[in-house]
Protein backbone atom coordinates (compact mmCIF):
# COMPACT_ATOMS: atom_id res chain seq x y z
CA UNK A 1 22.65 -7.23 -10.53
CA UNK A 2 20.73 -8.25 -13.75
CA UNK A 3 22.99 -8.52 -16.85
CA UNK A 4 20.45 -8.49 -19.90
CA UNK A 5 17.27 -6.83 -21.06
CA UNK A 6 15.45 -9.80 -20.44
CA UNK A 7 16.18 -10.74 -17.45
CA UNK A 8 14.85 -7.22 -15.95
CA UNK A 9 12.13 -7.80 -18.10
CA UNK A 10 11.12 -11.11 -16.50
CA UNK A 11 10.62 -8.56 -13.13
CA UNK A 12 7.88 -7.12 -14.92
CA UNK A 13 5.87 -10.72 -16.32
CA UNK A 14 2.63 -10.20 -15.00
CA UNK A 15 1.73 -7.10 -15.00
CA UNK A 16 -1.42 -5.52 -16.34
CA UNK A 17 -4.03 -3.29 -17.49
CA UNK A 18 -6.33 -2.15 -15.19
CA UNK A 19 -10.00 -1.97 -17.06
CA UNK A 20 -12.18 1.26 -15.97
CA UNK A 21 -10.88 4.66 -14.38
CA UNK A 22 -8.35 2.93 -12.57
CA UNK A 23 -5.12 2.36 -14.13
CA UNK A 24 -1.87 0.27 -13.35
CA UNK A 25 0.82 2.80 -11.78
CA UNK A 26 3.37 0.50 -13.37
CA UNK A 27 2.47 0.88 -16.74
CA UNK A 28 1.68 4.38 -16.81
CA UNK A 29 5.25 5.44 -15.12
CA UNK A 30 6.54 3.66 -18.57
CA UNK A 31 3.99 5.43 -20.78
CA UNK A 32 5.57 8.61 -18.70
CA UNK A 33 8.84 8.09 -18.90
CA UNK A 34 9.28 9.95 -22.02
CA UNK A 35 5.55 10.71 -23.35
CA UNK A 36 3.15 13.31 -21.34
CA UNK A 37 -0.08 12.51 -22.87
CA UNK A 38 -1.22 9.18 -21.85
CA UNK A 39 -4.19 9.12 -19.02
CA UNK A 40 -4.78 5.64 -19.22
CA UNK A 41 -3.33 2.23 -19.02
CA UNK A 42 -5.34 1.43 -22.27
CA UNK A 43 -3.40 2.43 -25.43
CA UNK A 44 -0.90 0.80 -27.25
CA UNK A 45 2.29 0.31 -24.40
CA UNK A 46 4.45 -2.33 -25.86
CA UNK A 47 7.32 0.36 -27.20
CA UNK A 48 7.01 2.25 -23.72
CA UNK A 49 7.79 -1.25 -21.92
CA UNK A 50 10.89 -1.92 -23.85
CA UNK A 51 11.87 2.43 -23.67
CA UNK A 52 11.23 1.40 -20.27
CA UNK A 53 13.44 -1.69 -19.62
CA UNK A 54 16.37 0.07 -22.06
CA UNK A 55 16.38 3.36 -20.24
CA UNK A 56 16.66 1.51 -16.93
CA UNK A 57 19.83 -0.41 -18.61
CA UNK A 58 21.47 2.68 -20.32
CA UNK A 59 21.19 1.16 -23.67
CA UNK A 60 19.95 2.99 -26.72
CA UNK A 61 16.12 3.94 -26.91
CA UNK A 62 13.58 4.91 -29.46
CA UNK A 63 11.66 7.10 -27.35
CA UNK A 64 8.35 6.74 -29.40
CA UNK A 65 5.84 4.77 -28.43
CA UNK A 66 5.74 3.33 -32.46
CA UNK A 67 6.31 -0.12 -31.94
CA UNK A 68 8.37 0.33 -35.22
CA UNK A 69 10.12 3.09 -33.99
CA UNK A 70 12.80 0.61 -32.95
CA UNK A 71 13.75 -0.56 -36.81
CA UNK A 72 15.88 2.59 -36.40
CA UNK A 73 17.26 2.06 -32.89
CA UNK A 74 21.02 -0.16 -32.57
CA UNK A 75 22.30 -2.64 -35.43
CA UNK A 76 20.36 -4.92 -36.99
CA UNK A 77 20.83 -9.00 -36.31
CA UNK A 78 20.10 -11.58 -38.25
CA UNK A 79 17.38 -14.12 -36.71
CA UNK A 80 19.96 -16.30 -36.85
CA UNK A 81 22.01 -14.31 -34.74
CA UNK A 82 19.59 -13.12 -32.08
CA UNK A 83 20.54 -13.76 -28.75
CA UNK A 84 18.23 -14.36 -25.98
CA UNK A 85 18.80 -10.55 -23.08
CA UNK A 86 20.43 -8.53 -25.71
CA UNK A 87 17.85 -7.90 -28.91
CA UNK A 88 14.80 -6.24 -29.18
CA UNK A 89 11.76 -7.99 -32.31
CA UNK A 90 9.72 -6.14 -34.23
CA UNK A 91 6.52 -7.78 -35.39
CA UNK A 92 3.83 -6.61 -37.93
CA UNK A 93 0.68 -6.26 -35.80
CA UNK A 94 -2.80 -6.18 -37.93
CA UNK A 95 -2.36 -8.85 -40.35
CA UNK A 96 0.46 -10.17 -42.90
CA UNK A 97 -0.91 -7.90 -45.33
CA UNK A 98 0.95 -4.82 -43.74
CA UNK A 99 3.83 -2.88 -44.89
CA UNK A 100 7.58 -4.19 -44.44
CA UNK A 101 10.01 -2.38 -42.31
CA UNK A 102 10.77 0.38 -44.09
CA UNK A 103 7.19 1.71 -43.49
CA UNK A 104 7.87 3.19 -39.77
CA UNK A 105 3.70 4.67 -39.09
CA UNK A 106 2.29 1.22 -39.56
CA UNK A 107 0.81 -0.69 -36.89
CA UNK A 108 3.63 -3.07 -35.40
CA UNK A 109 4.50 -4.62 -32.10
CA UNK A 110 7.92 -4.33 -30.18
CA UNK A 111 9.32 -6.95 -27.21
CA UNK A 112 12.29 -8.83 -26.26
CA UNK A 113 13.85 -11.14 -28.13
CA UNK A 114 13.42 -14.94 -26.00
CA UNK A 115 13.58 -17.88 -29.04
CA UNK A 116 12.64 -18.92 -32.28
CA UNK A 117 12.03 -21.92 -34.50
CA UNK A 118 11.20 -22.15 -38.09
CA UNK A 119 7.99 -21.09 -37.75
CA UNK A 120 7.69 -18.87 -34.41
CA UNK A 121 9.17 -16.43 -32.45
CA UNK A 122 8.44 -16.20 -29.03
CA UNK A 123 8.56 -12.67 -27.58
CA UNK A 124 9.03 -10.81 -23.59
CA UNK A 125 6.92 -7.92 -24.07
CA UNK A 126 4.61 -5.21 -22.77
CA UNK A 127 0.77 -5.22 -23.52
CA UNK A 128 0.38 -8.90 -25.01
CA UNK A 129 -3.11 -9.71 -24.06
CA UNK A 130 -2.78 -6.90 -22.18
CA UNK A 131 -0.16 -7.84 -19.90
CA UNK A 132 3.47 -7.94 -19.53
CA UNK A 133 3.80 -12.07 -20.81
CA UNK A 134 5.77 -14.17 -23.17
CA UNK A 135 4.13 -15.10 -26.39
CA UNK A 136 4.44 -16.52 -29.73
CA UNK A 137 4.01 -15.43 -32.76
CA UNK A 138 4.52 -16.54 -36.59
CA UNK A 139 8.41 -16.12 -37.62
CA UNK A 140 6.63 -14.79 -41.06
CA UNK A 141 5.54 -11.55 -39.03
CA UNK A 142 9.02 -10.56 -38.41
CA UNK A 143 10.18 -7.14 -39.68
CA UNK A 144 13.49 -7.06 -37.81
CA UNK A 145 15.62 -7.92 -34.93
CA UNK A 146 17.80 -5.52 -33.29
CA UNK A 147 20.33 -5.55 -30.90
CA UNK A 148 20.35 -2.04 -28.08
CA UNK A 149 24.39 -3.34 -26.93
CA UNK A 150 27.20 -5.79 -26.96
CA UNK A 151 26.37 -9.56 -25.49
């Protein structure tokens, strides 16, 4: 049995968009789970990956497919704090000029919390580059950590 968020998430690393009419049955059973009008692979799927991963755990979800719908999902954890399975990042997407987190219909990007130094984070997460991957991105994008349930 997997214990954390993450490690179920590894399951998915690899998976991606399908250009065209033909989409990824994968990634639209997530956009499904709790949204009806998606009919393709290609919109914004990062907050229906982790809905996805958290509903199959139990844990708290958001149930939007806002990336910074999940600001307002669990407690919040310091980044000094996060632990690698059990928190969920929220990223500004679209530039460091965007709003901070208490501006919830801004463009953002949701995933699963992995490491951190003092300048990156590195994030699991749906639809980076298009694909289910881990990535980095600059620690000064952060707009919060959260954690869905107890380590």
């Amino acid at each position: 049995m997997l214990k954390t968020l993450a490690e179920q998430a590894e399951r998915f690393v690899g998976i991606k968009e399908v250009r065209g009419d033909v989409d990824n049955d994968h990634i639209m059973a997530m956009l499904k789970l709790d949204f009806g009008w998606p009919e393709s692979d290609e919109v914004p799927w990062c907050s229906a990956f982790v809905n996805f991963i958290a509903w199959l755990h139990r844990y708290p979800r958001s149930k939007s497919l806002r990336a910074r719908s999940w600001l307002l999902v669990g407690e919040p954890i310091a980044t000094t704090m996060a632990i690698k399975g059990f928190d969920v990042v929220v990223i500004k997407r679209g530039g460091d000029n965007q709003p901070g987190p208490e501006v919830i219909k801004a463009q953002g990007h949701v995933g699963f919390y992995m490491a951190h130094d003092l300048n990156n984070i590195w994030i699991l997460g749906g639809n980076q580059g298009n694909e289910v991957s881990v990535r980095e991105y600059p620690l000064r994008r952060l707009l919060g950590i959260r954690r869905l349930g107890r380590p």
